[in-house]
Protein backbone atom coordinates (compact mmCIF):
# COMPACT_ATOMS: atom_id res chain seq x y z
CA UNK A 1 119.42 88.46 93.58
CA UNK A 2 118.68 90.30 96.79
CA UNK A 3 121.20 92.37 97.95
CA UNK A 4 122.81 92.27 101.93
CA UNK A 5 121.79 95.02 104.32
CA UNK A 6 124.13 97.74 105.22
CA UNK A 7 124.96 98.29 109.11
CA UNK A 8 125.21 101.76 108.96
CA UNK A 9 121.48 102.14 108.02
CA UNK A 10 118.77 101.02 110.08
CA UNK A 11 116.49 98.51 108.72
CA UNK A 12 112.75 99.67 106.92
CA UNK A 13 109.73 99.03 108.94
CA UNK A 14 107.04 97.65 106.01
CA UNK A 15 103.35 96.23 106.42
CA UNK A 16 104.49 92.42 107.20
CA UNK A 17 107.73 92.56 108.74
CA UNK A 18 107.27 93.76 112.14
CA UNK A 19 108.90 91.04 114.37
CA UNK A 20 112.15 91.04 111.64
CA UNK A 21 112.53 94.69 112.13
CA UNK A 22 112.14 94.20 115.84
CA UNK A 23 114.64 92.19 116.17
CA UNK A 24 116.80 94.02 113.47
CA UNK A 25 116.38 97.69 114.58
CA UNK A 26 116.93 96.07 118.12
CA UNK A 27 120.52 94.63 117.00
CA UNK A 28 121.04 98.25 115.07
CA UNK A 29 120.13 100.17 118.14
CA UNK A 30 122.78 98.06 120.27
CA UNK A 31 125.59 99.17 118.47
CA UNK A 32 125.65 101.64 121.47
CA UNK A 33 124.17 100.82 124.67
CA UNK A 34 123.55 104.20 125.90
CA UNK A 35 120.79 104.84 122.85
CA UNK A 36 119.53 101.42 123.55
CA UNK A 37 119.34 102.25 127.49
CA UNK A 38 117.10 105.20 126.81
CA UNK A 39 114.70 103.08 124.19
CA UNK A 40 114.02 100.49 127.10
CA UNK A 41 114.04 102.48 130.37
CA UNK A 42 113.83 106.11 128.84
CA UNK A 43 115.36 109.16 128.59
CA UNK A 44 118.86 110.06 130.76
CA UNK A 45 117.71 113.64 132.23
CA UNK A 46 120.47 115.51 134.40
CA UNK A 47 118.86 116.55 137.57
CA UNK A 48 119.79 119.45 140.49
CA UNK A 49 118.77 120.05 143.85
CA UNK A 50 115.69 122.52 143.99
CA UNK A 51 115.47 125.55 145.78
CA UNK A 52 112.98 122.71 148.37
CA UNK A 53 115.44 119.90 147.95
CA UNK A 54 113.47 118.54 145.85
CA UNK A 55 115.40 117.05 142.47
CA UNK A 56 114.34 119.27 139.11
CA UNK A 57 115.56 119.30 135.36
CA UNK A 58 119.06 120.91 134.90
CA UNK A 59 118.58 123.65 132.16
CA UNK A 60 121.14 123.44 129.16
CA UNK A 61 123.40 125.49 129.94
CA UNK A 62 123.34 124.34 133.60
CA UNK A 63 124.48 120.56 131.81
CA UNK A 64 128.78 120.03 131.82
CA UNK A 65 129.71 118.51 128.38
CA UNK A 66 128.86 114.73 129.69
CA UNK A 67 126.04 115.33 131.05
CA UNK A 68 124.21 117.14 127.43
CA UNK A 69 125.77 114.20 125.66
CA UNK A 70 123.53 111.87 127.78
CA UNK A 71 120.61 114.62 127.66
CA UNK A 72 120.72 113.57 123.77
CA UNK A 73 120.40 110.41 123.47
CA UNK A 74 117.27 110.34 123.37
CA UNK A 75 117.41 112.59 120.35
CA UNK A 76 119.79 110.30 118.48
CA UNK A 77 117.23 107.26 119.28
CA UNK A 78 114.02 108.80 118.19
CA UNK A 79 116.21 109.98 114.87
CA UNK A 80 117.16 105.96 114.29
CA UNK A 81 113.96 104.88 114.82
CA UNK A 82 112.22 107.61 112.55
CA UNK A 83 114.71 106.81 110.00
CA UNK A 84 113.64 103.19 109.85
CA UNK A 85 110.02 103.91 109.37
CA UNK A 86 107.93 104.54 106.31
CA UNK A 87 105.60 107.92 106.19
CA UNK A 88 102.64 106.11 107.75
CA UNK A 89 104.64 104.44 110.49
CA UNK A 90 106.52 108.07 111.32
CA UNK A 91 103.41 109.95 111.30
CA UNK A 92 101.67 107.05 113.75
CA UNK A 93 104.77 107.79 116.48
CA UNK A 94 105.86 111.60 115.60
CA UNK A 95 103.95 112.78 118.23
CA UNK A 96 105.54 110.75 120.78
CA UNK A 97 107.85 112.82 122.93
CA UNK A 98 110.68 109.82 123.71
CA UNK A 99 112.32 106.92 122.33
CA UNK A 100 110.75 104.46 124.80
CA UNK A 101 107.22 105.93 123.93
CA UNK A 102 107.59 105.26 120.31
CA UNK A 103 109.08 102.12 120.66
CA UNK A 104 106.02 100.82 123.34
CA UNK A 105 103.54 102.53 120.88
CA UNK A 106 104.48 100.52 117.73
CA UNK A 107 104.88 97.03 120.06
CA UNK A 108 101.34 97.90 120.82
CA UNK A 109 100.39 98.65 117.30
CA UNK A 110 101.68 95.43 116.12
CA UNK A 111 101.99 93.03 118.26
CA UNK A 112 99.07 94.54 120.63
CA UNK A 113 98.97 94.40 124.78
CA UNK A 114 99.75 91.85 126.75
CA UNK A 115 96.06 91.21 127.62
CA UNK A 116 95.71 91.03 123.47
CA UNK A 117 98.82 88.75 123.60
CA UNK A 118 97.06 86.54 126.12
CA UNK A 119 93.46 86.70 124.39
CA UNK A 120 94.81 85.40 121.24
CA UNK A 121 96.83 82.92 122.69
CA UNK A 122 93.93 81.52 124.43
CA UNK A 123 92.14 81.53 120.86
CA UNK A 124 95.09 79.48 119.30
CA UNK A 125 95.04 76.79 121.75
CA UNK A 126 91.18 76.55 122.03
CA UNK A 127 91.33 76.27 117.70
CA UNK A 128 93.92 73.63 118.08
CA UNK A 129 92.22 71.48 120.76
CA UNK A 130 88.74 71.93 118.86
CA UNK A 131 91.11 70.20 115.81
């Protein structure tokens, strides 16, 4: 008998079971909005006024308590999604420098563009309608 999944641990990535563990590690990431806020829109980066008025990157120590919690969230999402990859997976998105980029990088790997989405949608329907 198969045993239930635990919710503290994010769900394994493995060769066939991409859209499951899309959908799984999406419901996993949830559990707090602020790490799934930086793996759709990216990562929360405290900003000051320039020297120009222009807005640049707060250093670390420039960051109050709040605003270095928010700084690593992305941290805490690349960590969950690393964790729920296998060695081939990891080493395919380790070089990706945010959340969002890894997470757009394996859509793309396994579910392809949206112009690849398309193209073999087209395919589909023309097989069917040859049938």
């Amino acid at each position: 008998m198969e045993e239930g999944l635990a919710t503290t641990r994010p769900p394994l990535l493995k060769n066939d079971n991409y859209n499951y563990w899309k959908n799984r590690m999406r419901n996993f990431l949830r559990q707090d909005t602020h790490v799934w806020y930086v793996v759709e829109n990216g990562p929360i980066i405290p900003m000051k006024d320039g020297p120009d008025g222009s807005k640049i990157l707060k250093g670390i120590l420039e960051m109050d308590n709040h605003e270095a919690q928010l700084f690593s969230i992305d941290d805490k999402a690349k960590n969950i999604i690393s964790c729920g990859l296998d060695i081939n997976e990891y080493n395919r998105v380790s070089a990706c420098e945010t959340a969002r980029e890894m997470w757009r990088l394996l859509e793309i790997t396994h579910e392809g563009t949206n112009q690849v989405k398309e193209t073999k949608i087209n395919m589909l329907v023309q097989q069917y309608e040859a049938f």
